[in-house]
PDB file of N, CA and C in Angstrom:
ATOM      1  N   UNK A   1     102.421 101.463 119.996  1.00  0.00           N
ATOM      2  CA  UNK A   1     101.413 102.395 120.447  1.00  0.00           C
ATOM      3  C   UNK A   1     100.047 101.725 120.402  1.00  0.00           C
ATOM      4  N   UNK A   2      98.965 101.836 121.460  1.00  0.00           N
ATOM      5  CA  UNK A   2      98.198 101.288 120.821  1.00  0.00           C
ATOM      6  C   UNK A   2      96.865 101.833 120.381  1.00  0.00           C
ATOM      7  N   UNK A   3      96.156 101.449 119.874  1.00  0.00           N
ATOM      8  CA  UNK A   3      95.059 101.892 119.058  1.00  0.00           C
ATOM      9  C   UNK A   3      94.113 102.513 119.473  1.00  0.00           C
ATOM     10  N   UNK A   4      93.594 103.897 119.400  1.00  0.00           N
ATOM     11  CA  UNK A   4      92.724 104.710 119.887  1.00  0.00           C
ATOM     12  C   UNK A   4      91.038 103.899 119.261  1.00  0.00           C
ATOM     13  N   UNK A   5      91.382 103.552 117.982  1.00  0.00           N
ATOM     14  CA  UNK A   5      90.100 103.322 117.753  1.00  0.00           C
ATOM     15  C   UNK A   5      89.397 101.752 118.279  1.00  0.00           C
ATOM     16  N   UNK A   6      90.924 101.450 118.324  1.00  0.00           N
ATOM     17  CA  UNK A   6      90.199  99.732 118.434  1.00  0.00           C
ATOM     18  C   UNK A   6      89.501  99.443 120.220  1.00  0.00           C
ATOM     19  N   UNK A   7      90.563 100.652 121.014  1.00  0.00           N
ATOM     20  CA  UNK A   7      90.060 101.066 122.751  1.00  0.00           C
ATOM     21  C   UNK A   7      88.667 101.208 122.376  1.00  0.00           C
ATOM     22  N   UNK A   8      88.434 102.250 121.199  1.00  0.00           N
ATOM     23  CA  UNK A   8      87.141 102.793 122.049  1.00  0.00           C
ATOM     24  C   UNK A   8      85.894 102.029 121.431  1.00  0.00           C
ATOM     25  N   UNK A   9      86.300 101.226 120.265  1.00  0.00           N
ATOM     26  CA  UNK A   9      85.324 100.615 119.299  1.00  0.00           C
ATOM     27  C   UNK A   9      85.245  98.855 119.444  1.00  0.00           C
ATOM     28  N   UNK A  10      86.720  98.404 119.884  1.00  0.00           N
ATOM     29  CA  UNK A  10      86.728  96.944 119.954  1.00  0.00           C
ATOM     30  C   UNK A  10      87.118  96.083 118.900  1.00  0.00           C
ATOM     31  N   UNK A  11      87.205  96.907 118.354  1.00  0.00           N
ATOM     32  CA  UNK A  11      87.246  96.286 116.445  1.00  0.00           C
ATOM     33  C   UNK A  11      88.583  96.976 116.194  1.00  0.00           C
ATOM     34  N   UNK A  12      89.320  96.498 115.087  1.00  0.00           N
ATOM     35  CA  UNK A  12      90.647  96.513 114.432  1.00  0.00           C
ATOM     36  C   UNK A  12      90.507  97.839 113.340  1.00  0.00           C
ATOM     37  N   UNK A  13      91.285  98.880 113.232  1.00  0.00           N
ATOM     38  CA  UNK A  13      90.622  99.848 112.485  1.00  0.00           C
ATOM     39  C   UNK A  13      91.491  99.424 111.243  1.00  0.00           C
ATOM     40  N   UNK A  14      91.475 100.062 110.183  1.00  0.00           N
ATOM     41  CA  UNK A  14      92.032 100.071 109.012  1.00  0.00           C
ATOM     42  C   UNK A  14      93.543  99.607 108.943  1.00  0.00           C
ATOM     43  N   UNK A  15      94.574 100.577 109.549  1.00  0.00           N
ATOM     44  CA  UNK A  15      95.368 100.354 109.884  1.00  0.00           C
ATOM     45  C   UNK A  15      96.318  99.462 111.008  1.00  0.00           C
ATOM     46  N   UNK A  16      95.532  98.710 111.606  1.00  0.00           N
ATOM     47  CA  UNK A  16      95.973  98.668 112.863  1.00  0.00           C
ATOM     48  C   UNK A  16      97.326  97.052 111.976  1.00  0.00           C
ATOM     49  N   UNK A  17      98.186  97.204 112.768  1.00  0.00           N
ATOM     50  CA  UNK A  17      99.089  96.204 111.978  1.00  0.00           C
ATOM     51  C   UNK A  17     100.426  96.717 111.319  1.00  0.00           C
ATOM     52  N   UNK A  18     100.483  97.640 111.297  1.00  0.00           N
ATOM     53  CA  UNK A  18     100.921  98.772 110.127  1.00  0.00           C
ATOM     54  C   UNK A  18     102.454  98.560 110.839  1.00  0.00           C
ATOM     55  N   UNK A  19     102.818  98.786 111.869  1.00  0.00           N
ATOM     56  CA  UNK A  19     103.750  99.342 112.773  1.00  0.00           C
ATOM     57  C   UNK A  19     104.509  97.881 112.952  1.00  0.00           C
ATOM     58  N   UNK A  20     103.996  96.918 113.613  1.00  0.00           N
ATOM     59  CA  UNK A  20     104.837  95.530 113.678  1.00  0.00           C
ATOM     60  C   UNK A  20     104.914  94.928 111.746  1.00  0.00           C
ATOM     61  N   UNK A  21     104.049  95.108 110.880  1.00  0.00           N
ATOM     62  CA  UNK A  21     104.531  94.593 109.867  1.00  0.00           C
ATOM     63  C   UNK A  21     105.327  95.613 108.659  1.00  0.00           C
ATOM     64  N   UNK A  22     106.189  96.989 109.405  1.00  0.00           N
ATOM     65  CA  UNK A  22     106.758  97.375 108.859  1.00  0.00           C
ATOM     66  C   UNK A  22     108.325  96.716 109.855  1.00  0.00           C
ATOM     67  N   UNK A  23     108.397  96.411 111.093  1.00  0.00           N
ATOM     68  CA  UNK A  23     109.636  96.025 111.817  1.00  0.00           C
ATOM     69  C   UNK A  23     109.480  95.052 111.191  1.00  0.00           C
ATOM     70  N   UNK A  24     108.652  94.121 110.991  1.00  0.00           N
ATOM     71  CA  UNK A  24     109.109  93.127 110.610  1.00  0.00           C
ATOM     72  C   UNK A  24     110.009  93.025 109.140  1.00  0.00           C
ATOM     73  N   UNK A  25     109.044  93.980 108.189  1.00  0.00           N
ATOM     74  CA  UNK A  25     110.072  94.493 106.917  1.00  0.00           C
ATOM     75  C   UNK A  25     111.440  94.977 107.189  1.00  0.00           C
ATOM     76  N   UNK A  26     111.638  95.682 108.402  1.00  0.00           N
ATOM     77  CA  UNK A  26     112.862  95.807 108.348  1.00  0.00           C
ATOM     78  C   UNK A  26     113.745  94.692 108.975  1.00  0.00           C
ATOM     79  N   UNK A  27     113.362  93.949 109.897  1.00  0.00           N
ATOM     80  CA  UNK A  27     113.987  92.529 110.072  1.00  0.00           C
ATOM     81  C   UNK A  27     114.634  91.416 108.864  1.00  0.00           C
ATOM     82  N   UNK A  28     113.569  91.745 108.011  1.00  0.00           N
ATOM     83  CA  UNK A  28     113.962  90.855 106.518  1.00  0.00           C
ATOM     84  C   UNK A  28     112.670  90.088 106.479  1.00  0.00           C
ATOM     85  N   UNK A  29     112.054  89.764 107.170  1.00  0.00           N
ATOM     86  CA  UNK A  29     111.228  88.863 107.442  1.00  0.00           C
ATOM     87  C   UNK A  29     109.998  89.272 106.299  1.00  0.00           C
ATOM     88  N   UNK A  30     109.755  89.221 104.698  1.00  0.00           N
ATOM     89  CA  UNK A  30     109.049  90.028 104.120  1.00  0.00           C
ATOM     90  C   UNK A  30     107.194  88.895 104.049  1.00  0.00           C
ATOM     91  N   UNK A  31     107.630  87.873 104.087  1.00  0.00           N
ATOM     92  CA  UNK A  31     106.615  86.866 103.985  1.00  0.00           C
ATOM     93  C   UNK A  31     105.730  87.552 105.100  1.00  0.00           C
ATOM     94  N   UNK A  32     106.197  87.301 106.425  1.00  0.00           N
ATOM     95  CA  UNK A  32     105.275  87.814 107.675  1.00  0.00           C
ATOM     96  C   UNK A  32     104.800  89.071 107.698  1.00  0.00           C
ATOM     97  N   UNK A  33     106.018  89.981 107.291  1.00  0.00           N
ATOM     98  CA  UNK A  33     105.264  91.845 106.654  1.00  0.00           C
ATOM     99  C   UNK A  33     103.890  91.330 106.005  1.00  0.00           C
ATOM    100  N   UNK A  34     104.221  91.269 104.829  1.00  0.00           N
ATOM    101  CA  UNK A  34     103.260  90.682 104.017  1.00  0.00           C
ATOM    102  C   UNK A  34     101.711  90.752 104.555  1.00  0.00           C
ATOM    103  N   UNK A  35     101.875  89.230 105.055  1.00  0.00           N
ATOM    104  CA  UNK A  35     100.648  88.823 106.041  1.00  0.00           C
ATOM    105  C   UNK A  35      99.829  89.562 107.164  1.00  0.00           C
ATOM    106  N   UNK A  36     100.960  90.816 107.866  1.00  0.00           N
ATOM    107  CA  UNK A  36     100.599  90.721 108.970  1.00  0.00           C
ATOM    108  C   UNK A  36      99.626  92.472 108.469  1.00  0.00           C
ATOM    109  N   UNK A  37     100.356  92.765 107.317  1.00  0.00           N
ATOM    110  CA  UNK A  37      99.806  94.060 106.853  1.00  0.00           C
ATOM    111  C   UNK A  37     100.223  94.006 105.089  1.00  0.00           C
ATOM    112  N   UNK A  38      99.157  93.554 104.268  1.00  0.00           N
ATOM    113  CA  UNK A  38      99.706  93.417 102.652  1.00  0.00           C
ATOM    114  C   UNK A  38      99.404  94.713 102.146  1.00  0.00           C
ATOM    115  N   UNK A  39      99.238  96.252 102.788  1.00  0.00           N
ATOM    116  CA  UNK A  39      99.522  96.875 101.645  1.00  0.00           C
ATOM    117  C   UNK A  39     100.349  97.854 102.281  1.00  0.00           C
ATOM    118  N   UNK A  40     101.639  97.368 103.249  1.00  0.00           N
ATOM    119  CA  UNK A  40     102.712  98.196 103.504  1.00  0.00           C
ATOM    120  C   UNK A  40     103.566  98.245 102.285  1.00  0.00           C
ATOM    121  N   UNK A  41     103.864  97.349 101.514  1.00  0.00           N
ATOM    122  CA  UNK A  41     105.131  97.185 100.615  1.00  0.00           C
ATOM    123  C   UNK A  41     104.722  97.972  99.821  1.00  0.00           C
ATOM    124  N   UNK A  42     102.982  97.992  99.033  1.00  0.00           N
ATOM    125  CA  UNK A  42     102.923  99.149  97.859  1.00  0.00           C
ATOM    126  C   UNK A  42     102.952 100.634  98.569  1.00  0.00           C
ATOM    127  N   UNK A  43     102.420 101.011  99.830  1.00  0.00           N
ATOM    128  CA  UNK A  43     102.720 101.901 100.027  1.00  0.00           C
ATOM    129  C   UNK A  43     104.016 102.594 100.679  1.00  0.00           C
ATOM    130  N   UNK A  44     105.078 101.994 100.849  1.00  0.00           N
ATOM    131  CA  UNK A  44     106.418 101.919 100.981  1.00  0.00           C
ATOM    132  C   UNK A  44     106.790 102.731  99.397  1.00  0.00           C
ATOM    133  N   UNK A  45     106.620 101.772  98.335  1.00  0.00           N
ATOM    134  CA  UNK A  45     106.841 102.269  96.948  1.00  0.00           C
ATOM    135  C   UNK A  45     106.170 103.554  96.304  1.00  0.00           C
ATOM    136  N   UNK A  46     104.646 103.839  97.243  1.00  0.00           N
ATOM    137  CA  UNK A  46     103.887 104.808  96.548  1.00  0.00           C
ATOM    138  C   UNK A  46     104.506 106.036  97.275  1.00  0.00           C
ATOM    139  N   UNK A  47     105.070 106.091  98.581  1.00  0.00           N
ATOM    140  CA  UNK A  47     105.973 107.323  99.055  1.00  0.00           C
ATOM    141  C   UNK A  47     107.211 107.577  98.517  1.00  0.00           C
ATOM    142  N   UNK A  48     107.876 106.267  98.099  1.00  0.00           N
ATOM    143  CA  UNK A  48     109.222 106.207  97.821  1.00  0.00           C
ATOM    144  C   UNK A  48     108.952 107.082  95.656  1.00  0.00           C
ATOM    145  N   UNK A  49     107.789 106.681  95.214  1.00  0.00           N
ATOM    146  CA  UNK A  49     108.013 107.503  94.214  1.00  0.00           C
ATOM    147  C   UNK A  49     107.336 108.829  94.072  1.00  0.00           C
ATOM    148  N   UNK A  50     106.937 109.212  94.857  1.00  0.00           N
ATOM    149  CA  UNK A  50     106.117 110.457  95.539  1.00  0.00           C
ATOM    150  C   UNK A  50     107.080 111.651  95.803  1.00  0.00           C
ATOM    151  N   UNK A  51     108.637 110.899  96.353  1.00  0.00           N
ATOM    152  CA  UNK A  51     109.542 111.695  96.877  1.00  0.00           C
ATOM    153  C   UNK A  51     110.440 112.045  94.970  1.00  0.00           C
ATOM    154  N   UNK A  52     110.425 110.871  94.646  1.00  0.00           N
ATOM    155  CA  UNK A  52     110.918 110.995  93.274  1.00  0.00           C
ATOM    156  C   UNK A  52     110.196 111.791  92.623  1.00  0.00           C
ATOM    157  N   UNK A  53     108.798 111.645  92.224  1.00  0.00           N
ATOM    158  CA  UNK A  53     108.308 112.805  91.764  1.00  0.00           C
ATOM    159  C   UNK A  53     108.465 114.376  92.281  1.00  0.00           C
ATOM    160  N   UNK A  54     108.320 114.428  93.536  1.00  0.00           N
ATOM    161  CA  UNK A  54     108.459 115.911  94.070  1.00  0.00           C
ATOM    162  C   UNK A  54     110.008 116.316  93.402  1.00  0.00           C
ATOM    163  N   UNK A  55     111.073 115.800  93.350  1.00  0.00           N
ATOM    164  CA  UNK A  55     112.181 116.404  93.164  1.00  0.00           C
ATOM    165  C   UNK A  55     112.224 116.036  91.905  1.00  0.00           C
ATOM    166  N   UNK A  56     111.909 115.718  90.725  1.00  0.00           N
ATOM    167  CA  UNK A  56     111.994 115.818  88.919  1.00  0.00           C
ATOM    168  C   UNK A  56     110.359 115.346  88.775  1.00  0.00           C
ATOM    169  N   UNK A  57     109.714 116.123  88.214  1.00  0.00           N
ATOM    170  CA  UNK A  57     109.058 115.843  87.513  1.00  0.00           C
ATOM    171  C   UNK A  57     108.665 115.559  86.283  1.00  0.00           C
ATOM    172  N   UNK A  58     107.873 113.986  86.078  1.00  0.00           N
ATOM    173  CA  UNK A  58     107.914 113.234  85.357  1.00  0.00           C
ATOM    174  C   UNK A  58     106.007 113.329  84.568  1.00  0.00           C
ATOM    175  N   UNK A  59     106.655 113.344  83.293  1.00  0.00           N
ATOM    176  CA  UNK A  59     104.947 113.663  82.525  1.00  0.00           C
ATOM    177  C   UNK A  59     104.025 112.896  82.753  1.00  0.00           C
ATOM    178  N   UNK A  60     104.354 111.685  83.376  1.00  0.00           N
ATOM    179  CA  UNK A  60     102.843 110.829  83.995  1.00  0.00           C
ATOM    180  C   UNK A  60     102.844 110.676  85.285  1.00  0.00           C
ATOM    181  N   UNK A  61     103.642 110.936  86.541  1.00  0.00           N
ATOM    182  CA  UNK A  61     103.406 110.931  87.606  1.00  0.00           C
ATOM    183  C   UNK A  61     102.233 111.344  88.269  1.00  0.00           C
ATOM    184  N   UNK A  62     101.767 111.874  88.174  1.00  0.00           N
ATOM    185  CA  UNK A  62     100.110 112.303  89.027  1.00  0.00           C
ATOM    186  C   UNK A  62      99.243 111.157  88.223  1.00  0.00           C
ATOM    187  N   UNK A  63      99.360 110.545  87.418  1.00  0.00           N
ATOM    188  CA  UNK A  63      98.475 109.976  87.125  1.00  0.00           C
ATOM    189  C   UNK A  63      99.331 108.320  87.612  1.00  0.00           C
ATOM    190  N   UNK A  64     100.377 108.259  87.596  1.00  0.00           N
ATOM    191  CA  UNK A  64     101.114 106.986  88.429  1.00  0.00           C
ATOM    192  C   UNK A  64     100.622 107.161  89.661  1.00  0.00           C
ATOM    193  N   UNK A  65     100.724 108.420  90.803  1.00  0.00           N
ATOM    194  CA  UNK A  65     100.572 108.515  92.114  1.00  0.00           C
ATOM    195  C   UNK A  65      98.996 108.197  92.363  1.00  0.00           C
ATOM    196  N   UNK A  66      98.041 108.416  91.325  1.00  0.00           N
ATOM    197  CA  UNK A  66      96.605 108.430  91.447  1.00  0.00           C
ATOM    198  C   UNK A  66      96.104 106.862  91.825  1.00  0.00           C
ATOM    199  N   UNK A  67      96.779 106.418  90.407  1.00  0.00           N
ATOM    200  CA  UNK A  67      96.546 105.152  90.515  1.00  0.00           C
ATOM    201  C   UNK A  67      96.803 104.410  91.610  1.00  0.00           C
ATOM    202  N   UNK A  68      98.371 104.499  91.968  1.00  0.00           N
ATOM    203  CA  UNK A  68      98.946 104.216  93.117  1.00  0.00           C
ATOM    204  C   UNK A  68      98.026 104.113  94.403  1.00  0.00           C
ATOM    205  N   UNK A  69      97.522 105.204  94.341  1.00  0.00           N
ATOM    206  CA  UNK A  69      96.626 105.372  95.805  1.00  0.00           C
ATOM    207  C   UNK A  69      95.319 104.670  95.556  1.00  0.00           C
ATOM    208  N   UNK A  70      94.451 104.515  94.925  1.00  0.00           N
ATOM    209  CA  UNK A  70      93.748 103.917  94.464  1.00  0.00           C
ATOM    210  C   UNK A  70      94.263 101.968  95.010  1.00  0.00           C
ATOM    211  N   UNK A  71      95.183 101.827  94.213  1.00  0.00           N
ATOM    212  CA  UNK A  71      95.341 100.680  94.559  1.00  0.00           C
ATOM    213  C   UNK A  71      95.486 100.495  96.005  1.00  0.00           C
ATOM    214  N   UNK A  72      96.507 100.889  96.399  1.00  0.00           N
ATOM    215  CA  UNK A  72      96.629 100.879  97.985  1.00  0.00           C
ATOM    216  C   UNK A  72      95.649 100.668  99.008  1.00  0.00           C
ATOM    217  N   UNK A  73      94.663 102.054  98.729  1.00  0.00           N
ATOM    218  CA  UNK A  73      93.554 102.191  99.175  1.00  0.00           C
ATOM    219  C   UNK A  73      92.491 100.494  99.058  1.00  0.00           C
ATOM    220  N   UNK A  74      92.793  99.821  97.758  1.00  0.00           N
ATOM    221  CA  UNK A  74      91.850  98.619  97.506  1.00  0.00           C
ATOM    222  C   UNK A  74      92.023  97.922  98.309  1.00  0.00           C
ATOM    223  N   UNK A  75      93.937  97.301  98.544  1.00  0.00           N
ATOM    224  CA  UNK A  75      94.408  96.645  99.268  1.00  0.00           C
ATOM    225  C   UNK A  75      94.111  96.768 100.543  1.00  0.00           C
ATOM    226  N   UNK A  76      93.649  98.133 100.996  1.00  0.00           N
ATOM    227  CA  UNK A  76      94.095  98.370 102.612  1.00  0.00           C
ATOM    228  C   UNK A  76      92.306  97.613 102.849  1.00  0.00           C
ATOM    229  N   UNK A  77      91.430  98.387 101.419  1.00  0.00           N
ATOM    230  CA  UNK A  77      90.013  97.842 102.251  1.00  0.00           C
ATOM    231  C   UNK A  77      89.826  96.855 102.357  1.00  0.00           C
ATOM    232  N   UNK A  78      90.214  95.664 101.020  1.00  0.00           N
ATOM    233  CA  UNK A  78      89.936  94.780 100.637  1.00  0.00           C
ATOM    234  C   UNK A  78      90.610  93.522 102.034  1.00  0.00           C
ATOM    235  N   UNK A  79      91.735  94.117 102.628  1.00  0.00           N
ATOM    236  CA  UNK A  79      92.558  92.991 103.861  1.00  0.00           C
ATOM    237  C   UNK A  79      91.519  94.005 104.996  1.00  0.00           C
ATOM    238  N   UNK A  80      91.291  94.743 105.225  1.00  0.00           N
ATOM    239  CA  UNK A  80      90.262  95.414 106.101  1.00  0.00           C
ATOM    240  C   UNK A  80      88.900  94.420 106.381  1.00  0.00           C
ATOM    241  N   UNK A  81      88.062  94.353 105.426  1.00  0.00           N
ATOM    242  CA  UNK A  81      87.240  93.364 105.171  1.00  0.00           C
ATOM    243  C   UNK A  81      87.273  91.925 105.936  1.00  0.00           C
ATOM    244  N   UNK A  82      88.979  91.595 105.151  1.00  0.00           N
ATOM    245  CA  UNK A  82      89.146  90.170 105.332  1.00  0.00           C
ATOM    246  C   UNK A  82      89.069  89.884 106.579  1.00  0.00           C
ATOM    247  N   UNK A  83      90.118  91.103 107.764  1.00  0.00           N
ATOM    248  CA  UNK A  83      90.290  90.843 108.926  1.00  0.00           C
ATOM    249  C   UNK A  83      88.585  90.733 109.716  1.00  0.00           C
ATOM    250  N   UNK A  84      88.559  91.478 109.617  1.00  0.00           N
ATOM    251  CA  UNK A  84      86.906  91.659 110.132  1.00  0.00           C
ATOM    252  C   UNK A  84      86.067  90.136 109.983  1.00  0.00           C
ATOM    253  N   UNK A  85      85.789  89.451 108.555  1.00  0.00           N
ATOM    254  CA  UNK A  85      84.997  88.844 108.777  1.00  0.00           C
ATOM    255  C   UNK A  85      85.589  87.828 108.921  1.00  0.00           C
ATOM    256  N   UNK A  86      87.133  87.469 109.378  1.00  0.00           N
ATOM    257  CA  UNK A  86      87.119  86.301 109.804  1.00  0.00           C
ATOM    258  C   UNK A  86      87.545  85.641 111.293  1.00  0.00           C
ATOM    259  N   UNK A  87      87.804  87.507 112.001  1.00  0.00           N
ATOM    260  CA  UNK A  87      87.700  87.348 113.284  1.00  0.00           C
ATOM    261  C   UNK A  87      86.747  87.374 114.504  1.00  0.00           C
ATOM    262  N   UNK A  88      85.641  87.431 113.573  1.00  0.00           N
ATOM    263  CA  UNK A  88      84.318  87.193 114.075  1.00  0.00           C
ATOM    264  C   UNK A  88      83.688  85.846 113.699  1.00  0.00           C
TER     265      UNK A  88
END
């Protein structure tokens, strides 16, 4: 699909990557996932225990899921950043 924001802005939005470096996760190919988008794998894990939490709840989960997102969120800005200033 392609990118509404990057059409109308020119620039790579947050996400953009997301979609080929999850096929590629499912190919096997995890090195290139990795690269092509590094915070699919934690957020792969932060849904996958999200679903675990919703069905037993566990006495530190909201504060696992908090963190979780937090991190994610670092990762997504922090490779956000990267892309930006080094494709300019």
């Amino acid at each position: 699909m392609p990118c509404m924001f990057k059409a109308v802005t020119h620039f790579d939005c947050p996400v953009c990557g997301i979609q080929r470096s999850f096929i590629l996760l499912v190919k096997g190919d995890i090195a290139a996932s990795f690269f092509m988008y590094p915070a699919l794998v934690p957020i792969l894990l932060l849904f996958s225990f999200l679903m675990i939490q919703l069905m037993g709840r566990f006495s530190r989960g909201a504060s696992v899921l908090k963190y979780g997102y937090l991190f994610s969120a670092g990762i997504i800005l922090v490779s956000y950043i990267y892309k930006l200033i080094t494709k300019t």
